[in-house]
ModelCIF file with pLDDT and N, C-alpha, C, O atoms, coordinates in Angstrom:
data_MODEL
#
_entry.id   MODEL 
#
_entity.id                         1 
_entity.type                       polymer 
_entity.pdbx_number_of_molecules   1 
#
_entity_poly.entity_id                      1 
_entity_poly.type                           'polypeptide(L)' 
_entity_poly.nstd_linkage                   no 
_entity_poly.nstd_monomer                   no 
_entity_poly.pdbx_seq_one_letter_code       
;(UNK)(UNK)(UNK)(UNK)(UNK)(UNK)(UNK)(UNK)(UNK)(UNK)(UNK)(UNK)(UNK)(UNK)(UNK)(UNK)
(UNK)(UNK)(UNK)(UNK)(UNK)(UNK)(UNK)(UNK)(UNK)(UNK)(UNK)(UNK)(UNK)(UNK)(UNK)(UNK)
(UNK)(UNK)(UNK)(UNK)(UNK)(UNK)(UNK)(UNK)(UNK)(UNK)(UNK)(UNK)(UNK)(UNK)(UNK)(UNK)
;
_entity_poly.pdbx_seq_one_letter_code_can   XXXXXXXXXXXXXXXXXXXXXXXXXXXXXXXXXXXXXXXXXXXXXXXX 
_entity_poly.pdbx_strand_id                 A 
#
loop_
_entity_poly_seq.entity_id 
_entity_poly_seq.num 
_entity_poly_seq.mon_id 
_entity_poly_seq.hetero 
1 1  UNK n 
1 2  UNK n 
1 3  UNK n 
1 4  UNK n 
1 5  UNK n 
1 6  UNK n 
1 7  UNK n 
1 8  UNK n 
1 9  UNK n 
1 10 UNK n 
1 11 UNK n 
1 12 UNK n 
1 13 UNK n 
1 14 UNK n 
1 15 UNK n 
1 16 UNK n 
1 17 UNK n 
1 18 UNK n 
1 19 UNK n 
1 20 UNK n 
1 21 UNK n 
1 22 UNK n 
1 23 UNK n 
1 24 UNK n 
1 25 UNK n 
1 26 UNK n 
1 27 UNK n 
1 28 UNK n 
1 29 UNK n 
1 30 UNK n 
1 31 UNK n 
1 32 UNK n 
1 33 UNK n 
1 34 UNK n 
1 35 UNK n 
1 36 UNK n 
1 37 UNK n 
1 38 UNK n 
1 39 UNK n 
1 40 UNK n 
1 41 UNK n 
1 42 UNK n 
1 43 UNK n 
1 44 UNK n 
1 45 UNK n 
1 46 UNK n 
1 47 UNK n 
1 48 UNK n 
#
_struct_asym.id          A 
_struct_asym.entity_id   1 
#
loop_
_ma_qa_metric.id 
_ma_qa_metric.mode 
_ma_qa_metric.name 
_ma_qa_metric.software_group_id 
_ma_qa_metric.type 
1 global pLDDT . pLDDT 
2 local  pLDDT . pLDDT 
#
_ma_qa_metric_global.metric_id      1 
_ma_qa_metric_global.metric_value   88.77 
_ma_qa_metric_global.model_id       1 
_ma_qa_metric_global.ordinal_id     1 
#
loop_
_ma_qa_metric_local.label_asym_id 
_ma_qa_metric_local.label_comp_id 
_ma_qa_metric_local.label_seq_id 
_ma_qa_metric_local.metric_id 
_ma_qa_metric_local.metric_value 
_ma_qa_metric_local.model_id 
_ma_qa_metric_local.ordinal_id 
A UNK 1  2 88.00 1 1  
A UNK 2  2 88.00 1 2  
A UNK 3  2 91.00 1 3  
A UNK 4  2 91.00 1 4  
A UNK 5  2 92.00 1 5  
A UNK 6  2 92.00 1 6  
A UNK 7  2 94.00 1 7  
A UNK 8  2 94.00 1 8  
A UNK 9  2 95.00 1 9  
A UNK 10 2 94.00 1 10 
A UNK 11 2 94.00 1 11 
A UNK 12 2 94.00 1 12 
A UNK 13 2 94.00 1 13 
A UNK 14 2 93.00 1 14 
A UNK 15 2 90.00 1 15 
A UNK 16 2 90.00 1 16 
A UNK 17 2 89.00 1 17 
A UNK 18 2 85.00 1 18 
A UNK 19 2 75.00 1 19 
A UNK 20 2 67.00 1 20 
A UNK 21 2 63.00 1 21 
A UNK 22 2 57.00 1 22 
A UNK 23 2 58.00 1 23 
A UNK 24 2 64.00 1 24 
A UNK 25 2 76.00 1 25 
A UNK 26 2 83.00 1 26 
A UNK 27 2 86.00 1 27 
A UNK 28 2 88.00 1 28 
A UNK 29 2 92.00 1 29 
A UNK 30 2 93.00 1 30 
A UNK 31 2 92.00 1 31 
A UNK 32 2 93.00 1 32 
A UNK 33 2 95.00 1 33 
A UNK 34 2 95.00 1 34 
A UNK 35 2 95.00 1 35 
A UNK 36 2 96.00 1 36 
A UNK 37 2 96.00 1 37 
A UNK 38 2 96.00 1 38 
A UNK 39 2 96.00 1 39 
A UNK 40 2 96.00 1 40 
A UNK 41 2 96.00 1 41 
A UNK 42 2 95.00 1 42 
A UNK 43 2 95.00 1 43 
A UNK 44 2 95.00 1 44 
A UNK 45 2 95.00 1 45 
A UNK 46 2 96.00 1 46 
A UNK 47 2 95.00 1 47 
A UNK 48 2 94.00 1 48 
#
loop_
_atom_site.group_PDB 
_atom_site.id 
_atom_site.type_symbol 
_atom_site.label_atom_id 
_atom_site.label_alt_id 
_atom_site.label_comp_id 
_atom_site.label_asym_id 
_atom_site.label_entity_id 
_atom_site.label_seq_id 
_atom_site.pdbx_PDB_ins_code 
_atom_site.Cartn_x 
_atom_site.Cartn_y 
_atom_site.Cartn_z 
_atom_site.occupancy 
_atom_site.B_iso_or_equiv 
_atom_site.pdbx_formal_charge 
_atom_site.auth_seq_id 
_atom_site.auth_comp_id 
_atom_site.auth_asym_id 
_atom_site.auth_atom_id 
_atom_site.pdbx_PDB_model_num 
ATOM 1   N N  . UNK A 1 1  ? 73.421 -40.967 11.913 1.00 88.00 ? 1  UNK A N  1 
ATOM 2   C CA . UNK A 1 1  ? 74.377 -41.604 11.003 1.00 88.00 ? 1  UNK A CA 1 
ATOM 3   C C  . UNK A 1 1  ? 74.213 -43.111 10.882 1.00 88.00 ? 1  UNK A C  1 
ATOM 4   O O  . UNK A 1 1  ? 75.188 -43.748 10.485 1.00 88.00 ? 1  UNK A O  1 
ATOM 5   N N  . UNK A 1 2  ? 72.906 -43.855 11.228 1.00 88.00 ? 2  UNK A N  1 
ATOM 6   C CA . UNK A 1 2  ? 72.640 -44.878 11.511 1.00 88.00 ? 2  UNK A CA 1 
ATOM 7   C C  . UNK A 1 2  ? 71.804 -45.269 10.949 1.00 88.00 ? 2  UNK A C  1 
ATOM 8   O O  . UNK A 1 2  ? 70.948 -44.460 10.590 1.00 88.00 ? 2  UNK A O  1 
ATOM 9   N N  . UNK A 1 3  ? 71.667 -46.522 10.645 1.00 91.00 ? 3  UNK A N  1 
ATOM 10  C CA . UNK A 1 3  ? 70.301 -47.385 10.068 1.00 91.00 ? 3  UNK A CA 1 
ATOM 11  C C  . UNK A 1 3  ? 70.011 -48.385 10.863 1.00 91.00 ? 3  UNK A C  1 
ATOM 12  O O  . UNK A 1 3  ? 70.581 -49.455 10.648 1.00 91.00 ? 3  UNK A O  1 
ATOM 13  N N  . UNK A 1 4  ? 69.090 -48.282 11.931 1.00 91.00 ? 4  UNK A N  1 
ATOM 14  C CA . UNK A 1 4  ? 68.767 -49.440 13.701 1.00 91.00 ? 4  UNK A CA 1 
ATOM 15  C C  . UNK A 1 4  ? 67.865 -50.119 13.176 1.00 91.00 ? 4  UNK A C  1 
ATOM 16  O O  . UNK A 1 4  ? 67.068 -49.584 12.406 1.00 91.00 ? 4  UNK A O  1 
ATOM 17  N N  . UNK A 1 5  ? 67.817 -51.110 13.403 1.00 92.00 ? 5  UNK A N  1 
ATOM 18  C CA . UNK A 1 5  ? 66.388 -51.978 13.455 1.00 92.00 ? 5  UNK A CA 1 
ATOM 19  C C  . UNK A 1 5  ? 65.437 -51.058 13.694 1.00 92.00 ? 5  UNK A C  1 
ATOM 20  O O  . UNK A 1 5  ? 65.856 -50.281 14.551 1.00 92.00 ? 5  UNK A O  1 
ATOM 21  N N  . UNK A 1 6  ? 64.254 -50.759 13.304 1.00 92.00 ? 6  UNK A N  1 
ATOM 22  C CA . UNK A 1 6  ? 63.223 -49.964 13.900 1.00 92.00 ? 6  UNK A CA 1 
ATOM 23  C C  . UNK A 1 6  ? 62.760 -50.458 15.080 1.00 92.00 ? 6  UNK A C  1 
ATOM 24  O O  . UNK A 1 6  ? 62.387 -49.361 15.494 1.00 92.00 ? 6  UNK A O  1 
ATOM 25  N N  . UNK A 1 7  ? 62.456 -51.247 16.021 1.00 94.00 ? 7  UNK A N  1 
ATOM 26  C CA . UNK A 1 7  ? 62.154 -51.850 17.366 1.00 94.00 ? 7  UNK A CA 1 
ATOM 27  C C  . UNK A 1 7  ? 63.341 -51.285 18.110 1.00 94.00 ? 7  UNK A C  1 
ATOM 28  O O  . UNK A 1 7  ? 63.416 -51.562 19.307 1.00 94.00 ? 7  UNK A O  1 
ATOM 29  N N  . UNK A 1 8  ? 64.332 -50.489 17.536 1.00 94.00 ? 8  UNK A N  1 
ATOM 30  C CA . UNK A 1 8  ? 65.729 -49.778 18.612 1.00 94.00 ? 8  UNK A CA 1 
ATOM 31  C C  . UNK A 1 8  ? 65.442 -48.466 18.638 1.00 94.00 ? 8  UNK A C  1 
ATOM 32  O O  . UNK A 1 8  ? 66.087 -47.763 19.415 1.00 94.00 ? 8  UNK A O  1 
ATOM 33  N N  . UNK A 1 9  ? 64.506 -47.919 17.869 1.00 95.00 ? 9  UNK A N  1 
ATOM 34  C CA . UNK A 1 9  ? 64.207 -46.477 18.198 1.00 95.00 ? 9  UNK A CA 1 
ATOM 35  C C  . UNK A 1 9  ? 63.405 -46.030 19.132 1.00 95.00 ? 9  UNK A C  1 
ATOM 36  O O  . UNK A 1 9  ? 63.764 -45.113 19.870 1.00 95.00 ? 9  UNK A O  1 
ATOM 37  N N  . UNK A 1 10 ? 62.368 -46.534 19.222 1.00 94.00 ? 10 UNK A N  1 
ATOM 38  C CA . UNK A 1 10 ? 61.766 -46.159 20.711 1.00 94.00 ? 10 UNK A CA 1 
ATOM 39  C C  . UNK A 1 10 ? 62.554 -46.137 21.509 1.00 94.00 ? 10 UNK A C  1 
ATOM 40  O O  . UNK A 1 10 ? 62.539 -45.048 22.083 1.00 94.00 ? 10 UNK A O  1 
ATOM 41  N N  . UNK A 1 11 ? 63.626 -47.106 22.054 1.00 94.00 ? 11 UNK A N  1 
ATOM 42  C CA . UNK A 1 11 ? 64.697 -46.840 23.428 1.00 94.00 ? 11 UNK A CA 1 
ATOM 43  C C  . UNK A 1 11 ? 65.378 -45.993 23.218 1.00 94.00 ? 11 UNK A C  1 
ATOM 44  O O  . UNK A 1 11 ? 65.960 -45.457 24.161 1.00 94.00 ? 11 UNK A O  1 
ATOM 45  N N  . UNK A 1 12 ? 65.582 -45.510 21.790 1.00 94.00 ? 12 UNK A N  1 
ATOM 46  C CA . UNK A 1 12 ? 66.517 -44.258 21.954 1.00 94.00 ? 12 UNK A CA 1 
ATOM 47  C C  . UNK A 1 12 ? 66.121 -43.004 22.235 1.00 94.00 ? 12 UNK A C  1 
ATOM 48  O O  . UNK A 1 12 ? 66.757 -42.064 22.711 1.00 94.00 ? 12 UNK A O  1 
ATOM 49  N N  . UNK A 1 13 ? 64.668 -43.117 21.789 1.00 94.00 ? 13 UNK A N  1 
ATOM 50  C CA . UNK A 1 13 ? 63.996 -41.829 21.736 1.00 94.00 ? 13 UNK A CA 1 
ATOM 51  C C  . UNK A 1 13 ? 63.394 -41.703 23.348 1.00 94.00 ? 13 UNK A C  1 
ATOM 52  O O  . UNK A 1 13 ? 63.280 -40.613 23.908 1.00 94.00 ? 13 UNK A O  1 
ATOM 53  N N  . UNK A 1 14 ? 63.044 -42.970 23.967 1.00 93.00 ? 14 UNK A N  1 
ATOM 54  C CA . UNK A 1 14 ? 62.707 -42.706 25.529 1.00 93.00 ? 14 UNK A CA 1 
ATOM 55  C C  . UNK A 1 14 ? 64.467 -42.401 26.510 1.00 93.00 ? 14 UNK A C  1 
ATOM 56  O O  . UNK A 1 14 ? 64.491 -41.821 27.596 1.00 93.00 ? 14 UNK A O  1 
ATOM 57  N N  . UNK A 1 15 ? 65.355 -42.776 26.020 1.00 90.00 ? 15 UNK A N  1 
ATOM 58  C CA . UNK A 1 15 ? 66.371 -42.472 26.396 1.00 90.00 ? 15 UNK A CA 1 
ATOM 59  C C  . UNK A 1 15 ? 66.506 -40.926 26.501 1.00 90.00 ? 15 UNK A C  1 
ATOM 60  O O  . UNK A 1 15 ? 66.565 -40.136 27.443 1.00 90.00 ? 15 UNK A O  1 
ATOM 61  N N  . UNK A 1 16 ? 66.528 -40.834 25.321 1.00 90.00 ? 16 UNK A N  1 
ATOM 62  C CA . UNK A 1 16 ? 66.656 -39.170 25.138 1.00 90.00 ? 16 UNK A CA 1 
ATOM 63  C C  . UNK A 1 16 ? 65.727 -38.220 25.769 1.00 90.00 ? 16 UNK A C  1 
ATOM 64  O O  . UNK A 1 16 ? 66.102 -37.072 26.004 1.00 90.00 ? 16 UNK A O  1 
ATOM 65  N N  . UNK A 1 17 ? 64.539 -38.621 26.059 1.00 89.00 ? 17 UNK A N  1 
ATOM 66  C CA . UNK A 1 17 ? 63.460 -38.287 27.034 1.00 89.00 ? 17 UNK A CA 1 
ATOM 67  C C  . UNK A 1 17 ? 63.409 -37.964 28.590 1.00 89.00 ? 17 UNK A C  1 
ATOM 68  O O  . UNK A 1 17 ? 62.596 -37.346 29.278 1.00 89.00 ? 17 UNK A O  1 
ATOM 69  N N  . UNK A 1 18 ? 64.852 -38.766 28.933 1.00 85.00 ? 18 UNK A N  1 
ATOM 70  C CA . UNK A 1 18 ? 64.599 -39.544 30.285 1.00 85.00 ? 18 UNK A CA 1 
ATOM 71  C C  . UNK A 1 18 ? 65.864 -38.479 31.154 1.00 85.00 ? 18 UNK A C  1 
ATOM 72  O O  . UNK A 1 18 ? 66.071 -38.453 32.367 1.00 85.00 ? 18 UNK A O  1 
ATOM 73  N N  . UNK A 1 19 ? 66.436 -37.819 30.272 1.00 75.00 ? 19 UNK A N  1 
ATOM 74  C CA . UNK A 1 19 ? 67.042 -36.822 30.407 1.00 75.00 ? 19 UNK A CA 1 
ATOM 75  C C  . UNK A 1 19 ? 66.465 -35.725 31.075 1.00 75.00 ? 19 UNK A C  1 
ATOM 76  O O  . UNK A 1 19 ? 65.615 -35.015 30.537 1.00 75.00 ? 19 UNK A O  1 
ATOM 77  N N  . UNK A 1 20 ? 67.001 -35.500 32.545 1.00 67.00 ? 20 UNK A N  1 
ATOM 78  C CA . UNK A 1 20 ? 67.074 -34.023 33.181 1.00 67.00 ? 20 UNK A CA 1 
ATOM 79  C C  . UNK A 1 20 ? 67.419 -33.280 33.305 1.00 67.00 ? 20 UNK A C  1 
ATOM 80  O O  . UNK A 1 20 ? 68.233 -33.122 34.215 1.00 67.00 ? 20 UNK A O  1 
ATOM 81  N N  . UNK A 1 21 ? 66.905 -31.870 32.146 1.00 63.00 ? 21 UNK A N  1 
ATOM 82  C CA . UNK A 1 21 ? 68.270 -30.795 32.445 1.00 63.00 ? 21 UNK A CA 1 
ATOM 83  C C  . UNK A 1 21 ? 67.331 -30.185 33.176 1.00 63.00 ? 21 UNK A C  1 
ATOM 84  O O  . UNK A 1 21 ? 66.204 -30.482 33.573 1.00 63.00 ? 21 UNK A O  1 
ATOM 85  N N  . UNK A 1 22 ? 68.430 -28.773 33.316 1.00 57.00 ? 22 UNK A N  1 
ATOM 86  C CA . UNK A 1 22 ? 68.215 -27.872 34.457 1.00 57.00 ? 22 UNK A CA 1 
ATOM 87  C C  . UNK A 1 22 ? 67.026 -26.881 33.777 1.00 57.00 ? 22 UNK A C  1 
ATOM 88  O O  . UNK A 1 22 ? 66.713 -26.887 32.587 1.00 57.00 ? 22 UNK A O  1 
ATOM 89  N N  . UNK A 1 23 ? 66.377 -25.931 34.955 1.00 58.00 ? 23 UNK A N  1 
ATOM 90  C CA . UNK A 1 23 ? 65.138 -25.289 34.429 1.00 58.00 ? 23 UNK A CA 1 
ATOM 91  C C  . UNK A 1 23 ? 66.230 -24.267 33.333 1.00 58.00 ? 23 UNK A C  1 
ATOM 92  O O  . UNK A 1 23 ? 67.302 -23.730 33.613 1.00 58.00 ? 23 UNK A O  1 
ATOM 93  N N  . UNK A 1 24 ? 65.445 -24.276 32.013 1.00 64.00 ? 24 UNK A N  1 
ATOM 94  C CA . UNK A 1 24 ? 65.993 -22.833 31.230 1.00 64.00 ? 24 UNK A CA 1 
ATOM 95  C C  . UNK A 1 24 ? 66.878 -23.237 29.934 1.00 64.00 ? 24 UNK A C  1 
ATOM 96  O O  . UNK A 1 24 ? 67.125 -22.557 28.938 1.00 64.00 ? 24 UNK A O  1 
ATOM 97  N N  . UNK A 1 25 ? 67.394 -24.940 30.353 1.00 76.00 ? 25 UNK A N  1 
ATOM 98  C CA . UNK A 1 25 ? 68.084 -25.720 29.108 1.00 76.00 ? 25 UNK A CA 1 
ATOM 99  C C  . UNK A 1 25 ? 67.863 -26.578 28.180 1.00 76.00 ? 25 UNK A C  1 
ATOM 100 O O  . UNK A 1 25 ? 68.026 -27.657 28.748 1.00 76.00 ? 25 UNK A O  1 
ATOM 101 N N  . UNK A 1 26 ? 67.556 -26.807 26.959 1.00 83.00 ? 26 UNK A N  1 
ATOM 102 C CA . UNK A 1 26 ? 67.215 -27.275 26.036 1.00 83.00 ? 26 UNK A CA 1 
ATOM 103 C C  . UNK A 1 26 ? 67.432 -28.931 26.524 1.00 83.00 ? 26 UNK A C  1 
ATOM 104 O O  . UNK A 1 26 ? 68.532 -29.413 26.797 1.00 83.00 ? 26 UNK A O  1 
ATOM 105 N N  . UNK A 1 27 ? 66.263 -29.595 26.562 1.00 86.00 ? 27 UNK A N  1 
ATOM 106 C CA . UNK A 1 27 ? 66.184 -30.704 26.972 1.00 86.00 ? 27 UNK A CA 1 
ATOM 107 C C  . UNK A 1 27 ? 67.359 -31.771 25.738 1.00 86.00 ? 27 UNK A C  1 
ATOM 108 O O  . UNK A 1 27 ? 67.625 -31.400 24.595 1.00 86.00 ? 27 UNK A O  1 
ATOM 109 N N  . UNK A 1 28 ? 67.731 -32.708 26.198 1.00 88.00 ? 28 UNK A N  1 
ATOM 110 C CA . UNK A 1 28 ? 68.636 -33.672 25.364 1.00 88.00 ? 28 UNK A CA 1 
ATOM 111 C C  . UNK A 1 28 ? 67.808 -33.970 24.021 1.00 88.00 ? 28 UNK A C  1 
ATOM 112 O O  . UNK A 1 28 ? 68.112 -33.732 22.852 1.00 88.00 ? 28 UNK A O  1 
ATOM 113 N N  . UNK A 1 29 ? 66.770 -34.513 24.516 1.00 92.00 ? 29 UNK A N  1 
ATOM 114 C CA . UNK A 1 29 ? 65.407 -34.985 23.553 1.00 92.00 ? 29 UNK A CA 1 
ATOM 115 C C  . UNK A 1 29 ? 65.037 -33.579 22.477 1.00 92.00 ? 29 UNK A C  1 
ATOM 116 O O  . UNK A 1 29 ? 64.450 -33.845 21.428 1.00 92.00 ? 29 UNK A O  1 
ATOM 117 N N  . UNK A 1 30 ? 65.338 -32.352 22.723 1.00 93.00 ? 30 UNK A N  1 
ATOM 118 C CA . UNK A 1 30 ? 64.926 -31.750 21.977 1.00 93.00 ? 30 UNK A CA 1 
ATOM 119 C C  . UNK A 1 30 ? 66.093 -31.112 20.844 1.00 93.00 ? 30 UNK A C  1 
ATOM 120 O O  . UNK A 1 30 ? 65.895 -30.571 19.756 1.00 93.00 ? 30 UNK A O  1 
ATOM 121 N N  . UNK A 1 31 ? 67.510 -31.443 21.645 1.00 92.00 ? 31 UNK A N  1 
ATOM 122 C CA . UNK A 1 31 ? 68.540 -31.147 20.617 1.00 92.00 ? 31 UNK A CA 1 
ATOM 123 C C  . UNK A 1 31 ? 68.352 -32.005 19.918 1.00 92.00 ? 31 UNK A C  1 
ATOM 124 O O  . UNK A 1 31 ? 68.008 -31.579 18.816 1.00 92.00 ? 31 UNK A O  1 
ATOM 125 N N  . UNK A 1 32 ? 68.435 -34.095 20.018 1.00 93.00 ? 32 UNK A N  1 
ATOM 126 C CA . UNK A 1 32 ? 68.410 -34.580 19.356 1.00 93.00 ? 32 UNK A CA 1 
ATOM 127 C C  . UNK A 1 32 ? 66.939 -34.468 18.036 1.00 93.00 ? 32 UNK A C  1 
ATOM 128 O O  . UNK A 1 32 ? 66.838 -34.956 16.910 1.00 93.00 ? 32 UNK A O  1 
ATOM 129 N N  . UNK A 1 33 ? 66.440 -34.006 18.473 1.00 95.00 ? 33 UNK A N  1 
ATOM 130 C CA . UNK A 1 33 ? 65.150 -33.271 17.426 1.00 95.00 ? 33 UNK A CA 1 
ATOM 131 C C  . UNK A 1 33 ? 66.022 -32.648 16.643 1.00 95.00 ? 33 UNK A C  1 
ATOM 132 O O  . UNK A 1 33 ? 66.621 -33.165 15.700 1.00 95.00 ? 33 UNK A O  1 
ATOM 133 N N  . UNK A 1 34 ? 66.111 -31.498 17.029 1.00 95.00 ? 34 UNK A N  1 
ATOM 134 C CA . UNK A 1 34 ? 66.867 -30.419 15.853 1.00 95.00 ? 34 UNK A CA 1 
ATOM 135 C C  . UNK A 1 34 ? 67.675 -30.907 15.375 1.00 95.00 ? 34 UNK A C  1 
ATOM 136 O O  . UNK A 1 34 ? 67.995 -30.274 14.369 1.00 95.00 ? 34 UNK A O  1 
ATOM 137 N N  . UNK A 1 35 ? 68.655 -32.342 15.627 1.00 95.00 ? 35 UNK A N  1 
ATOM 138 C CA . UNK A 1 35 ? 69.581 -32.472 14.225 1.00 95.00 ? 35 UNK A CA 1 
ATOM 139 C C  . UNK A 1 35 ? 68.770 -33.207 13.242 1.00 95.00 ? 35 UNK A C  1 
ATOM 140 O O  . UNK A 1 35 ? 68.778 -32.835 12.068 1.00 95.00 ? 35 UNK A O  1 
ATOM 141 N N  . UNK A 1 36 ? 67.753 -34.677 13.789 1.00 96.00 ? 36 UNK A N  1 
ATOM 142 C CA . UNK A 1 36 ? 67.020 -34.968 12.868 1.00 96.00 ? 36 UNK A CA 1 
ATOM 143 C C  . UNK A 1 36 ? 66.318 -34.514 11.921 1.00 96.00 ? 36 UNK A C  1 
ATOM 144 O O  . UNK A 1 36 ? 66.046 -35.100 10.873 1.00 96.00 ? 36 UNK A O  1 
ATOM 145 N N  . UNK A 1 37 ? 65.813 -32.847 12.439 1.00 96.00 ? 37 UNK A N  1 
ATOM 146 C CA . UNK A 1 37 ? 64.960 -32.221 11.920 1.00 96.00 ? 37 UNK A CA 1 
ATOM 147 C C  . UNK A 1 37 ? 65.871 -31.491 10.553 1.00 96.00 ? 37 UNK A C  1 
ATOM 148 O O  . UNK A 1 37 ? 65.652 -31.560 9.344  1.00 96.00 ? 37 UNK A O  1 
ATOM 149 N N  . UNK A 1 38 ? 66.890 -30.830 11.274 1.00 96.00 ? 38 UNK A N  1 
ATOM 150 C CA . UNK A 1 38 ? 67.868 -30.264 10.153 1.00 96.00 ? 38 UNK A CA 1 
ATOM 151 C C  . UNK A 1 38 ? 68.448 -31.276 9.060  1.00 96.00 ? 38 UNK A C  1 
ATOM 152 O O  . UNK A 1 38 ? 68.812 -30.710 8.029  1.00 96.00 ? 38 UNK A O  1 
ATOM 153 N N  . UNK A 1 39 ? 68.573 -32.399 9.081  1.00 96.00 ? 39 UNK A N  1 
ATOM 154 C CA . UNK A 1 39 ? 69.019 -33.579 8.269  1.00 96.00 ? 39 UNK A CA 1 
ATOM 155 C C  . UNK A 1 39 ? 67.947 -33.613 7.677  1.00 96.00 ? 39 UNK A C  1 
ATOM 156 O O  . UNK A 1 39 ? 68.070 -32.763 6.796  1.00 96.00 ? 39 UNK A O  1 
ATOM 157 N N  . UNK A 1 40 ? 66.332 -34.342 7.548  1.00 96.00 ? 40 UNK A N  1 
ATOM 158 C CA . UNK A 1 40 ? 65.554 -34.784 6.896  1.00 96.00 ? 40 UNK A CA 1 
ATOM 159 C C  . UNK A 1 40 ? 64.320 -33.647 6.521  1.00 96.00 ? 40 UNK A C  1 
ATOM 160 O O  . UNK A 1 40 ? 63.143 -33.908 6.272  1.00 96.00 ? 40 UNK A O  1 
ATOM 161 N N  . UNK A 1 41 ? 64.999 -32.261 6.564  1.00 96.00 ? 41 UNK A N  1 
ATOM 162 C CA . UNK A 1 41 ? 64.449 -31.112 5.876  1.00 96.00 ? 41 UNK A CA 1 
ATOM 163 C C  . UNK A 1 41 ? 65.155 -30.981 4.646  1.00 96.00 ? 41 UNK A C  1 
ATOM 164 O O  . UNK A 1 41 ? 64.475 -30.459 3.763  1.00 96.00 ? 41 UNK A O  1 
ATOM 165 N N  . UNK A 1 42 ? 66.556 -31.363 4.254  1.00 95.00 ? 42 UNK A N  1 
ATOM 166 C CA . UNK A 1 42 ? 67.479 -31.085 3.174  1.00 95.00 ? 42 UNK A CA 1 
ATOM 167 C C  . UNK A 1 42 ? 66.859 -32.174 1.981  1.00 95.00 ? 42 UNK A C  1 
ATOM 168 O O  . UNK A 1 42 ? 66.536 -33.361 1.938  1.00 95.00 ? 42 UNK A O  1 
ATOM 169 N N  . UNK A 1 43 ? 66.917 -30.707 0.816  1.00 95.00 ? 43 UNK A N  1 
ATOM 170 C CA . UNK A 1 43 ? 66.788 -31.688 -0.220 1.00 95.00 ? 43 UNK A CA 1 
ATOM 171 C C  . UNK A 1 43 ? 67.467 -32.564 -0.703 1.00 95.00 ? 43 UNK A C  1 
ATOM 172 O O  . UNK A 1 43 ? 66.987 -33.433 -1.430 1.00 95.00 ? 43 UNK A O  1 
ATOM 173 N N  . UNK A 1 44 ? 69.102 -32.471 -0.286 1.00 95.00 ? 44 UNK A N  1 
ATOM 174 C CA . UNK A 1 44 ? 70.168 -33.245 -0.545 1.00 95.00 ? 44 UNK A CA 1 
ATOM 175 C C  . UNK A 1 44 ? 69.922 -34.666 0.126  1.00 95.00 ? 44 UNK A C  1 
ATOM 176 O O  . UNK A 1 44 ? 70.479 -35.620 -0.418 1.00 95.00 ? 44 UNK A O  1 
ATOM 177 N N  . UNK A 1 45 ? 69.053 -34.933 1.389  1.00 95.00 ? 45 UNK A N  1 
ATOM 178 C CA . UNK A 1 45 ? 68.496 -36.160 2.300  1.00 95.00 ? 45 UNK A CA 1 
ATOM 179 C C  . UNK A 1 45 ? 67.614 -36.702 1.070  1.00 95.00 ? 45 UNK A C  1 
ATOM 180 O O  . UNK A 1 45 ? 67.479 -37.802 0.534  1.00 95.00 ? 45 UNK A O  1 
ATOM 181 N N  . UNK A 1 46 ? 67.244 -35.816 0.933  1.00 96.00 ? 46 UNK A N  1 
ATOM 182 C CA . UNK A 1 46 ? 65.704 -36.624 0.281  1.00 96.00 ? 46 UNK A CA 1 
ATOM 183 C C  . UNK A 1 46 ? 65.959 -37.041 -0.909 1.00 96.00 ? 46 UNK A C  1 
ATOM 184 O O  . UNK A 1 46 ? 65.395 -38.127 -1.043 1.00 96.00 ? 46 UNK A O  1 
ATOM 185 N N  . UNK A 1 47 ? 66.750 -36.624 -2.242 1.00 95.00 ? 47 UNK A N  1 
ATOM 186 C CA . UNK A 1 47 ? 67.465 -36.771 -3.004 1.00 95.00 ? 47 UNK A CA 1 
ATOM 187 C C  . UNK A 1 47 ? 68.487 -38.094 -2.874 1.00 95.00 ? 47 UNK A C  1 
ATOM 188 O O  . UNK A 1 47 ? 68.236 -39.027 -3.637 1.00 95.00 ? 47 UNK A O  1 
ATOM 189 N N  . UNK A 1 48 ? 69.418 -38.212 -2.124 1.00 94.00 ? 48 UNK A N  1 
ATOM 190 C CA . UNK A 1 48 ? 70.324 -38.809 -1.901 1.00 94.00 ? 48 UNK A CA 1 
ATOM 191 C C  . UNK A 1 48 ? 70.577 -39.896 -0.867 1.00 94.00 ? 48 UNK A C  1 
ATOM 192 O O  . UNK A 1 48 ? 71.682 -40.435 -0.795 1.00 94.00 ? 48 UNK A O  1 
#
């Protein structure tokens, strides 16, 4: 829901990385994938 300086995304994205879940749970880094991914797949994103 954000527009960062681009030099603020790498820390977010190693942030999200740096995350330990347990064996068997969808790492932090990889949920935050799937919403990016679900947002900038919509034609309504790309459009709008």
């Amino acid at each position: 829901t954000r527009v960062l300086p681009p030099r603020v995304i790498p820390y977010i994205v190693d942030l999200l990385g740096a995350d330990e879940c347990d064996s068997g749970k969808e790492s932090l880094l990889l949920r935050g994938m799937r919403g990016v991914v679900a947002t900038w797949t919509t034609s309504g994103h790309v459009a709008r």
